[in-house]
C-alpha atoms as a PDB file:
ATOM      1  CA  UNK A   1      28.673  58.799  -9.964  1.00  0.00           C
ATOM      2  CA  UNK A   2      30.630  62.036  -8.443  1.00  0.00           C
ATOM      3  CA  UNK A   3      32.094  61.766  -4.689  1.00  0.00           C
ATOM      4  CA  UNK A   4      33.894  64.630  -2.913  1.00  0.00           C
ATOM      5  CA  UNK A   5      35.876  63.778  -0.477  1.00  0.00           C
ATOM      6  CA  UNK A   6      37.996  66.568   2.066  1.00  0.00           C
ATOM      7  CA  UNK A   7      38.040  69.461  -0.821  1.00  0.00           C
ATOM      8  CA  UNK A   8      39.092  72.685  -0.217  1.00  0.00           C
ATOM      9  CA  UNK A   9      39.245  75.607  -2.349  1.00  0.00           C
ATOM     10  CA  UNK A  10      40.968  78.920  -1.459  1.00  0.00           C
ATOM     11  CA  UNK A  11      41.654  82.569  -3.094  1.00  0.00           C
ATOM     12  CA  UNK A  12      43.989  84.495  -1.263  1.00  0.00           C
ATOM     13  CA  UNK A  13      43.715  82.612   2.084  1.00  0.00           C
ATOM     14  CA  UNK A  14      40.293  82.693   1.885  1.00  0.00           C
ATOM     15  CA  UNK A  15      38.191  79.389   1.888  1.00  0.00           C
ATOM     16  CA  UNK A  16      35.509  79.642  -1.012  1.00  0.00           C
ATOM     17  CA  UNK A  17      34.749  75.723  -1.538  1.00  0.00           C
ATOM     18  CA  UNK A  18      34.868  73.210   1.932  1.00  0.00           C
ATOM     19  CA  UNK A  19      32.947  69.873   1.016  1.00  0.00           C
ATOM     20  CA  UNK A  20      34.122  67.474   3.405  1.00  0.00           C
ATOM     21  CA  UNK A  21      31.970  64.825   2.194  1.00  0.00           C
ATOM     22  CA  UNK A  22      29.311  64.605  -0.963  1.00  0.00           C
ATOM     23  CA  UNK A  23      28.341  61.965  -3.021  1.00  0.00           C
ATOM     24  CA  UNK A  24      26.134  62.835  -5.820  1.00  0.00           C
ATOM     25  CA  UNK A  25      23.938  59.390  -7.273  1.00  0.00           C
ATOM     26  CA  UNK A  26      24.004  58.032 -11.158  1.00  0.00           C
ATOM     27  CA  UNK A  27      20.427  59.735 -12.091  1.00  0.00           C
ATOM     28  CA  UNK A  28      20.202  62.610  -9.650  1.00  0.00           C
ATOM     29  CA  UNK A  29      19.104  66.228 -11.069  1.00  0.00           C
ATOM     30  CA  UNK A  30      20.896  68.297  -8.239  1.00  0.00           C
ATOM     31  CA  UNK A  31      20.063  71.431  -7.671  1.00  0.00           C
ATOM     32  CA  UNK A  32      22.482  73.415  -6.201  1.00  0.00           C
ATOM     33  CA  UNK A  33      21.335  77.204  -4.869  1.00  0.00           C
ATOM     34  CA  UNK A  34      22.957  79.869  -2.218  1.00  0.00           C
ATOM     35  CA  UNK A  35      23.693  83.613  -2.358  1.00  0.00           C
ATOM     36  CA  UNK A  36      26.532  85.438  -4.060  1.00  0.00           C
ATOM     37  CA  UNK A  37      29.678  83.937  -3.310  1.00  0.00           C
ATOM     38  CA  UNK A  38      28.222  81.115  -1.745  1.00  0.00           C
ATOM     39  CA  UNK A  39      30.921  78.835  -3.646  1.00  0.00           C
ATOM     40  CA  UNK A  40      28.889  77.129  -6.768  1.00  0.00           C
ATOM     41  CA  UNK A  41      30.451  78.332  -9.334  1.00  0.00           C
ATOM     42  CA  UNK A  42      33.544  77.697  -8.167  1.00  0.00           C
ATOM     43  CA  UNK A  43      32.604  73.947  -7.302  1.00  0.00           C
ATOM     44  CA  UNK A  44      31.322  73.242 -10.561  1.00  0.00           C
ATOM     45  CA  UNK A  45      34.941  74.678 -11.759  1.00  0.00           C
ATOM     46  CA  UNK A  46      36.473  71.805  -9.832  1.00  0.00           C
ATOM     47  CA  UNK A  47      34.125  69.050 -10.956  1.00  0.00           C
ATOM     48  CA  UNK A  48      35.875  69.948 -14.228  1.00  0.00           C
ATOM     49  CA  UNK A  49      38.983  70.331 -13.322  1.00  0.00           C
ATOM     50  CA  UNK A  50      39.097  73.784 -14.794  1.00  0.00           C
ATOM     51  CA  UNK A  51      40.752  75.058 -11.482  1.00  0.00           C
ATOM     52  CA  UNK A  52      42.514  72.773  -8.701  1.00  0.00           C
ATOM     53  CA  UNK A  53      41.717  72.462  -5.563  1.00  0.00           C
ATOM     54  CA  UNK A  54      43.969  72.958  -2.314  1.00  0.00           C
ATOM     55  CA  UNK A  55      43.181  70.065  -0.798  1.00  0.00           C
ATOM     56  CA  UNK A  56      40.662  66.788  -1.408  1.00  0.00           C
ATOM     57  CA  UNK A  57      39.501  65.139  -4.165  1.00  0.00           C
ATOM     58  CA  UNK A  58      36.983  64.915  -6.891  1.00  0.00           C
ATOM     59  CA  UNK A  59      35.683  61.634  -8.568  1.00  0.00           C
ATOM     60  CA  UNK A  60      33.542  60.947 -11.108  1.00  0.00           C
ATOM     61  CA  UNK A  61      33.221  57.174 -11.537  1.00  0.00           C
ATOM     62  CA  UNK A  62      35.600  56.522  -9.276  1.00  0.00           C
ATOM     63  CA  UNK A  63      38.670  58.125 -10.982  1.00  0.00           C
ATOM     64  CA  UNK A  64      39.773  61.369 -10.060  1.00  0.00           C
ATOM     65  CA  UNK A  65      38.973  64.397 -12.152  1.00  0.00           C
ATOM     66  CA  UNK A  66      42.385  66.055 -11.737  1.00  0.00           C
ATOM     67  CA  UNK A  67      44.610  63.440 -12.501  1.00  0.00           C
ATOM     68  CA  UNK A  68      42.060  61.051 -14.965  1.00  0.00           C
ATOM     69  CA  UNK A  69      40.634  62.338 -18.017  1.00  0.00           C
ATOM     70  CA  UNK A  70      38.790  59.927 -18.466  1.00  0.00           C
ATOM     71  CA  UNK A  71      35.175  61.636 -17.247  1.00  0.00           C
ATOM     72  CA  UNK A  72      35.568  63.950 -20.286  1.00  0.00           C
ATOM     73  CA  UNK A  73      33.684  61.879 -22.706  1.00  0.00           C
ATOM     74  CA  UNK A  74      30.738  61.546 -20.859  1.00  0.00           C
ATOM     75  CA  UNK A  75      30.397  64.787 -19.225  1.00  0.00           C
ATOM     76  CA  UNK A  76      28.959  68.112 -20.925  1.00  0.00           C
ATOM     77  CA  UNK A  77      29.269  71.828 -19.035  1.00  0.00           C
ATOM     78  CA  UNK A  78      28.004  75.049 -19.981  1.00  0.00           C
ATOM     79  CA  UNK A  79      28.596  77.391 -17.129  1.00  0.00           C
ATOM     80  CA  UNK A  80      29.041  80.887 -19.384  1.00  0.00           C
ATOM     81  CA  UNK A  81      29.860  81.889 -23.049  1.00  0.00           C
ATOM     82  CA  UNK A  82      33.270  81.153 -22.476  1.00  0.00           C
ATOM     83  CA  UNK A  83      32.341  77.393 -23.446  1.00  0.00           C
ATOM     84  CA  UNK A  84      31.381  78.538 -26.871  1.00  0.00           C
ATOM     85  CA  UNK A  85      33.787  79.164 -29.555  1.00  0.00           C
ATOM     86  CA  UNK A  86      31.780  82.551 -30.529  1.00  0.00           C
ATOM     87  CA  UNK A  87      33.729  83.590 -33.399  1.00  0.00           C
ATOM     88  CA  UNK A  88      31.683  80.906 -34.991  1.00  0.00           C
ATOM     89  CA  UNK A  89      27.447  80.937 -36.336  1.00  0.00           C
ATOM     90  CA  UNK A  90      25.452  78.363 -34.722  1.00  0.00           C
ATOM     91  CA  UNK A  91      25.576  76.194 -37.490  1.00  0.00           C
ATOM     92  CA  UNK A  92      28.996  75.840 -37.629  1.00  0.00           C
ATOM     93  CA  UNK A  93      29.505  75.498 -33.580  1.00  0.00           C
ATOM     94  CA  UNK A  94      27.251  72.238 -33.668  1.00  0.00           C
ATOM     95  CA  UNK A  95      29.191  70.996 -36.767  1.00  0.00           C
ATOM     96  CA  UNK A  96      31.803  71.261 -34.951  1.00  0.00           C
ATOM     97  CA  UNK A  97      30.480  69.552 -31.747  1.00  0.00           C
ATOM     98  CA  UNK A  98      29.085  66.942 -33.881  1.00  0.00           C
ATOM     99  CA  UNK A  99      32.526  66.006 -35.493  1.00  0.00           C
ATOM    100  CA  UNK A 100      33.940  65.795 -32.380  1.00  0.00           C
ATOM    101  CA  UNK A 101      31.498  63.471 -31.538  1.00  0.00           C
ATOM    102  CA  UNK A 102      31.380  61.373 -34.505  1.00  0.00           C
ATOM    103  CA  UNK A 103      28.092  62.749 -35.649  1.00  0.00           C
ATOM    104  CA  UNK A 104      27.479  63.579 -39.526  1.00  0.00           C
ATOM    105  CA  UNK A 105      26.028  66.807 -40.682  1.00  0.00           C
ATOM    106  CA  UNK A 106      22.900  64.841 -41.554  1.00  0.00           C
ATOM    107  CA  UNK A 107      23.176  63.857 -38.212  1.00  0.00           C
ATOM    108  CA  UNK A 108      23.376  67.520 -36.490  1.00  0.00           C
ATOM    109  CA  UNK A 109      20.660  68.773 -38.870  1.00  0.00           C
ATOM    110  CA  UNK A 110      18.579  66.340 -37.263  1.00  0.00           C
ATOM    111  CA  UNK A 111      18.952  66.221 -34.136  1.00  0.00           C
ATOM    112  CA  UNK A 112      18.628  70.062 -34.090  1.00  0.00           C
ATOM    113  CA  UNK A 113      15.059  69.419 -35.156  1.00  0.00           C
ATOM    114  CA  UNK A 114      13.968  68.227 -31.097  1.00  0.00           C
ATOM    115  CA  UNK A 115      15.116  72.142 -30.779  1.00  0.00           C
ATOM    116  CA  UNK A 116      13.036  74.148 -32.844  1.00  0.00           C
ATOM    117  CA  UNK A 117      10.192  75.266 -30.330  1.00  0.00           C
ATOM    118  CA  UNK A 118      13.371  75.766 -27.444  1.00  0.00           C
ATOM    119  CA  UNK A 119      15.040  78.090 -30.416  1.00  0.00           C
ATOM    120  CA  UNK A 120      12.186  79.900 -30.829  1.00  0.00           C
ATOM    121  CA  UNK A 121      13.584  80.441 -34.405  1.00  0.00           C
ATOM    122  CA  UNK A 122      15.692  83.223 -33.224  1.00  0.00           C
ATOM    123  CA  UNK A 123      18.982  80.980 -33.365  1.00  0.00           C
ATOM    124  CA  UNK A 124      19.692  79.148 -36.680  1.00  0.00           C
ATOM    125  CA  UNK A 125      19.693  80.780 -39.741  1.00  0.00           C
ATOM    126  CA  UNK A 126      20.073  84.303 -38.179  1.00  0.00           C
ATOM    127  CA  UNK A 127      23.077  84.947 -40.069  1.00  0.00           C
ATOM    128  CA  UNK A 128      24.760  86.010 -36.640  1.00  0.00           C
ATOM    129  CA  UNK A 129      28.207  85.039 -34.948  1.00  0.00           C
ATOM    130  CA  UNK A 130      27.754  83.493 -31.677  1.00  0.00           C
ATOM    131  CA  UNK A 131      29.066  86.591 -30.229  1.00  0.00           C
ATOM    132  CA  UNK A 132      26.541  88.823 -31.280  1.00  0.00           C
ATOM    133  CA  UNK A 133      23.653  86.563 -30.002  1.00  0.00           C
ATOM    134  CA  UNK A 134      22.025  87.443 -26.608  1.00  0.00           C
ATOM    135  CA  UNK A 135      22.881  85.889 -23.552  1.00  0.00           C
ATOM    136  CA  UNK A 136      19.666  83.864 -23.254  1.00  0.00           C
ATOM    137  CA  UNK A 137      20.348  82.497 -27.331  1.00  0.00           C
ATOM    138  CA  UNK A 138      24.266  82.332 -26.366  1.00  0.00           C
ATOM    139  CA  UNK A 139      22.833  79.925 -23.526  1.00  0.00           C
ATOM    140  CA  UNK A 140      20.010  78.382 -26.011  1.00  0.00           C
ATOM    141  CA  UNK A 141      23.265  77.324 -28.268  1.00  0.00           C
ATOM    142  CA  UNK A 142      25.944  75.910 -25.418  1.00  0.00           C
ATOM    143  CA  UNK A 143      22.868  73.748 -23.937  1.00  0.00           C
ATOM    144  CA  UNK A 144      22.146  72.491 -27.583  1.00  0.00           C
ATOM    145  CA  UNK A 145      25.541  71.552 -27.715  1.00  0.00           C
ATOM    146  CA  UNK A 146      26.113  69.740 -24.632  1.00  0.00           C
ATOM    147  CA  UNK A 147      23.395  67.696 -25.207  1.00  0.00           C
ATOM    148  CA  UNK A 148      24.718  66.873 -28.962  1.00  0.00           C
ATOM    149  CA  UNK A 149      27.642  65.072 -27.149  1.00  0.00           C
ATOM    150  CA  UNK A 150      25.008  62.524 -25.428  1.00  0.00           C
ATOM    151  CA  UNK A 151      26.240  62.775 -22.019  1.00  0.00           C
ATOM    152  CA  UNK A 152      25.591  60.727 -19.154  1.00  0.00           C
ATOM    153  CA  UNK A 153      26.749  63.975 -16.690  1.00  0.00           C
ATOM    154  CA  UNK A 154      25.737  67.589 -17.646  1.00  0.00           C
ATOM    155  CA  UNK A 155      26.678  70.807 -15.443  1.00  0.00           C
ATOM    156  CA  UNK A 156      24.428  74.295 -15.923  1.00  0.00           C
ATOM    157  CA  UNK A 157      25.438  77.149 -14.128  1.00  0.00           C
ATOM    158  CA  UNK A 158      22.434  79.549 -13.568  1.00  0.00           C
ATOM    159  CA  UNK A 159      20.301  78.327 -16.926  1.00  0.00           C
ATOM    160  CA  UNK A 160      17.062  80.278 -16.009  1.00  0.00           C
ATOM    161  CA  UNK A 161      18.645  83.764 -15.801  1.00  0.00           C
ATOM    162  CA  UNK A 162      18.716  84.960 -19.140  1.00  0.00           C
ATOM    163  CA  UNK A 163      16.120  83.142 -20.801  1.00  0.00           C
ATOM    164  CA  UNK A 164      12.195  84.737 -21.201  1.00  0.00           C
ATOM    165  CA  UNK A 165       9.592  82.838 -18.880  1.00  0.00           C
ATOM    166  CA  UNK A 166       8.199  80.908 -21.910  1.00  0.00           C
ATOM    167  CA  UNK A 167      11.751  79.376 -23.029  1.00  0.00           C
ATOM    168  CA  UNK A 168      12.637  79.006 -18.782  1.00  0.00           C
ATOM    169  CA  UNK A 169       9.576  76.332 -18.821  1.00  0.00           C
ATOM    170  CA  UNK A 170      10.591  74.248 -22.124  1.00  0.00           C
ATOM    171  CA  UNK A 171      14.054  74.199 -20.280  1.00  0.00           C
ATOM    172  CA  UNK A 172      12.448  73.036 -17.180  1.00  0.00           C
ATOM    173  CA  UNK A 173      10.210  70.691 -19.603  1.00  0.00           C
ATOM    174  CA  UNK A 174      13.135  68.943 -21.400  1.00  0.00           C
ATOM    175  CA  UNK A 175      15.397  68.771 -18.624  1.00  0.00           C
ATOM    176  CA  UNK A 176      12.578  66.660 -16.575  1.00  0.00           C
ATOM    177  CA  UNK A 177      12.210  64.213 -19.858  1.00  0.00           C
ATOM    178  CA  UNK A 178      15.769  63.965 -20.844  1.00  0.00           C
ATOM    179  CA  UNK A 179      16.232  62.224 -17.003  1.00  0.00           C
ATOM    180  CA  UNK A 180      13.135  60.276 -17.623  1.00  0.00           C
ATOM    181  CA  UNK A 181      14.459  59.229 -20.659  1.00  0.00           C
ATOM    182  CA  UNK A 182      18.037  58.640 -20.230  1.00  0.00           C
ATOM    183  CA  UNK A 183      18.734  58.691 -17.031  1.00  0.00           C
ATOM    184  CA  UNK A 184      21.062  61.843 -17.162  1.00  0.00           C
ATOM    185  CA  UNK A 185      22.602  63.118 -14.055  1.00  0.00           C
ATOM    186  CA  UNK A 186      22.500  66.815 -14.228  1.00  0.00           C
ATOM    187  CA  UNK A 187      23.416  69.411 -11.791  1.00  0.00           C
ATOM    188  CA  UNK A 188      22.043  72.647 -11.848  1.00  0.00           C
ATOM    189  CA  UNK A 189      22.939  75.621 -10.054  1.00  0.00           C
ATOM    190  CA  UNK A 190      20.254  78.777  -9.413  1.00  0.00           C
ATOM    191  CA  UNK A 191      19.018  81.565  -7.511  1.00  0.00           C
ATOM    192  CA  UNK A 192      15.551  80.854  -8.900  1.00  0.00           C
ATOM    193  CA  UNK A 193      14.247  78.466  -6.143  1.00  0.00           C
ATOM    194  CA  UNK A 194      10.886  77.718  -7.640  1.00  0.00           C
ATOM    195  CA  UNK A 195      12.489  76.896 -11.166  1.00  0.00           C
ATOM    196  CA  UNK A 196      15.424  74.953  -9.180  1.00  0.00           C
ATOM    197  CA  UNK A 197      13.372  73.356  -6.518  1.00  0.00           C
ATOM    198  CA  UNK A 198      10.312  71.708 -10.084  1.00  0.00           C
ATOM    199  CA  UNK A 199      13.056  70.578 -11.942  1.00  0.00           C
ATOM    200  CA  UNK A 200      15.587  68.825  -9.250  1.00  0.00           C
ATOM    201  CA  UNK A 201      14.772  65.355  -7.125  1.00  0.00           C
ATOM    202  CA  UNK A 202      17.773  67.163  -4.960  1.00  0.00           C
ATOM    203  CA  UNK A 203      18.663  70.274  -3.678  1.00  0.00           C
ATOM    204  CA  UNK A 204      21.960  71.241  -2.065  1.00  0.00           C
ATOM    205  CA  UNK A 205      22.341  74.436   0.091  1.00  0.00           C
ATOM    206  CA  UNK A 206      25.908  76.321  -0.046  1.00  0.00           C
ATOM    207  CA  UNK A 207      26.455  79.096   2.192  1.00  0.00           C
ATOM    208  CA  UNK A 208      30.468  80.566   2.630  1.00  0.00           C
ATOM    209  CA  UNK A 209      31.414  77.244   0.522  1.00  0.00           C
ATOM    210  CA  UNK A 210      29.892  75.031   3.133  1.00  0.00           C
ATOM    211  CA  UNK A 211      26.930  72.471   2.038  1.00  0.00           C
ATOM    212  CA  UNK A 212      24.518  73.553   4.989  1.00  0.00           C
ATOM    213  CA  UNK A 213      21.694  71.522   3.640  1.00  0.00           C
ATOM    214  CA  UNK A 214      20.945  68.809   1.619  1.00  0.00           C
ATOM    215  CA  UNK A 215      17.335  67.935   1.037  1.00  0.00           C
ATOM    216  CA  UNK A 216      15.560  65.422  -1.743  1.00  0.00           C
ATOM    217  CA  UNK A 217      12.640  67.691  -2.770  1.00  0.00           C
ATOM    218  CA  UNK A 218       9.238  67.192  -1.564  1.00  0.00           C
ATOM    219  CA  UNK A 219       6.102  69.407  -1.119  1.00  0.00           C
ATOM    220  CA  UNK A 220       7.355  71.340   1.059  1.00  0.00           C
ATOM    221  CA  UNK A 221      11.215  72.085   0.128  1.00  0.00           C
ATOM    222  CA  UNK A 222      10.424  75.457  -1.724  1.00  0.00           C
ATOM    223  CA  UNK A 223       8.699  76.919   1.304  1.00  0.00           C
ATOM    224  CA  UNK A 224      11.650  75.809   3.592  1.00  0.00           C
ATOM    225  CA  UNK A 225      13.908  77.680   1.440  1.00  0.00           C
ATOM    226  CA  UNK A 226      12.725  80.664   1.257  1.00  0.00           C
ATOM    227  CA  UNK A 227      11.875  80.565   4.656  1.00  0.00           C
ATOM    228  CA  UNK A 228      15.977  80.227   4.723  1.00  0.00           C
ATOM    229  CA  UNK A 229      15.962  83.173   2.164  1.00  0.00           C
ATOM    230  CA  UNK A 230      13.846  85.238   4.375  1.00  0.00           C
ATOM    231  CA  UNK A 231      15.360  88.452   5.634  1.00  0.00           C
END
């Protein structure tokens, strides 16, 4: 599905991405993890081709990212706000999305239904902008959305960080059925190993934008990780 091949990613002469070789399965729920800096944000901004790399390449599908745009339909992001349009309610964001996607307002409306526990009923009808949501609603709305586009890839940066414990496990809940049901690949990146380690079938270890480790997830991932983690 994606396959890196020799990238490198630098900020004033200093390496922050060097994959020399990753190939990431139709189906997989990656879980990428690492301290600050480690380089995940930055790779997930080069799956998109929202930054370019120095060196390598990028494929999704077999064409490349940076010079193909043809990935875009099929793939779905939300890494921060900055994905949202906020000057816009709820309502009208996944109006929007769904017009984009050839999806009637009938169509939105129900689909939003599958979302009213995850809401919690503190997103629609609030009578609020986007902007002056939280960050755990702003994130409740940009995860609706991707999913309204019915991808086949979907990138989260950090998902569990600003969302209560209760709303972290219907996350963790829905992500595990939409791949049972659809087959999504999804890649994930967190600092929360438990949440990170239950949800993914893969987990990916960047450390000074090297992958160190790469492990499918078993019984006993978690514990090797934090033993990693340890001081």
């Amino acid at each position: 599905m994606i396959t890196v091949n020799n990238l490198i990613k630098a900020y004033a002469g200093k390496v922050v991405v060097d994959i020399a070789a990753l190939q990431v399965n139709e189906g997989e729920i990656i879980g990428l993890v690492g301290n600050n800096g480690a380089g995940k944000t930055t790779f997930f901004r080069l799956i998109l081709d929202l930054i370019k790399a120095d060196r390598g390449s990028i494929s999704s599908k077999e064409k490349n990212v940076a010079v193909s745009e043809d990935w875009k339909p099929y793939t779905a992001a939300y890494l921060d706000e900055g994905f949202l349009i906020d000057y816009l309610t709820p309502e009208e964001y996944f109006y929007f999305v769904g017009k984009l996607n050839n999806r009637s307002k009938a169509d939105v409306d129900e689909f939003l239904k599958n979302f009213d526990t995850f809401f919690d009923g503190s997103v629609l009808k609030s009578g609020k902008y986007i902007r002056e949501l939280s960050k755990g609603n702003q994130f409740k709305v940009g995860i609706a959305g991707c999913l309204l586009q019915n991808p086949e890839v979907l990138l989260l940066d950090e998902p569990f960080a600003n969302l209560d414990p209760t709303t972290q496990m219907r996350l963790i809940k829905m992500l595990k059925e939409m791949h049972e049901r659809r087959r999504m690949t999804i890649l994930i990146s967190s600092h929360d190993l438990n949440h990170v380690t239950d949800v993914s079938t893969r987990i990916l270890l960047m450390e000074k934008g090297l992958i160190i480790k790469d492990l499918h997830t078993n019984q006993d991932t978690l514990s090797e990780l934090e033993d990693y983690f340890k001081v």
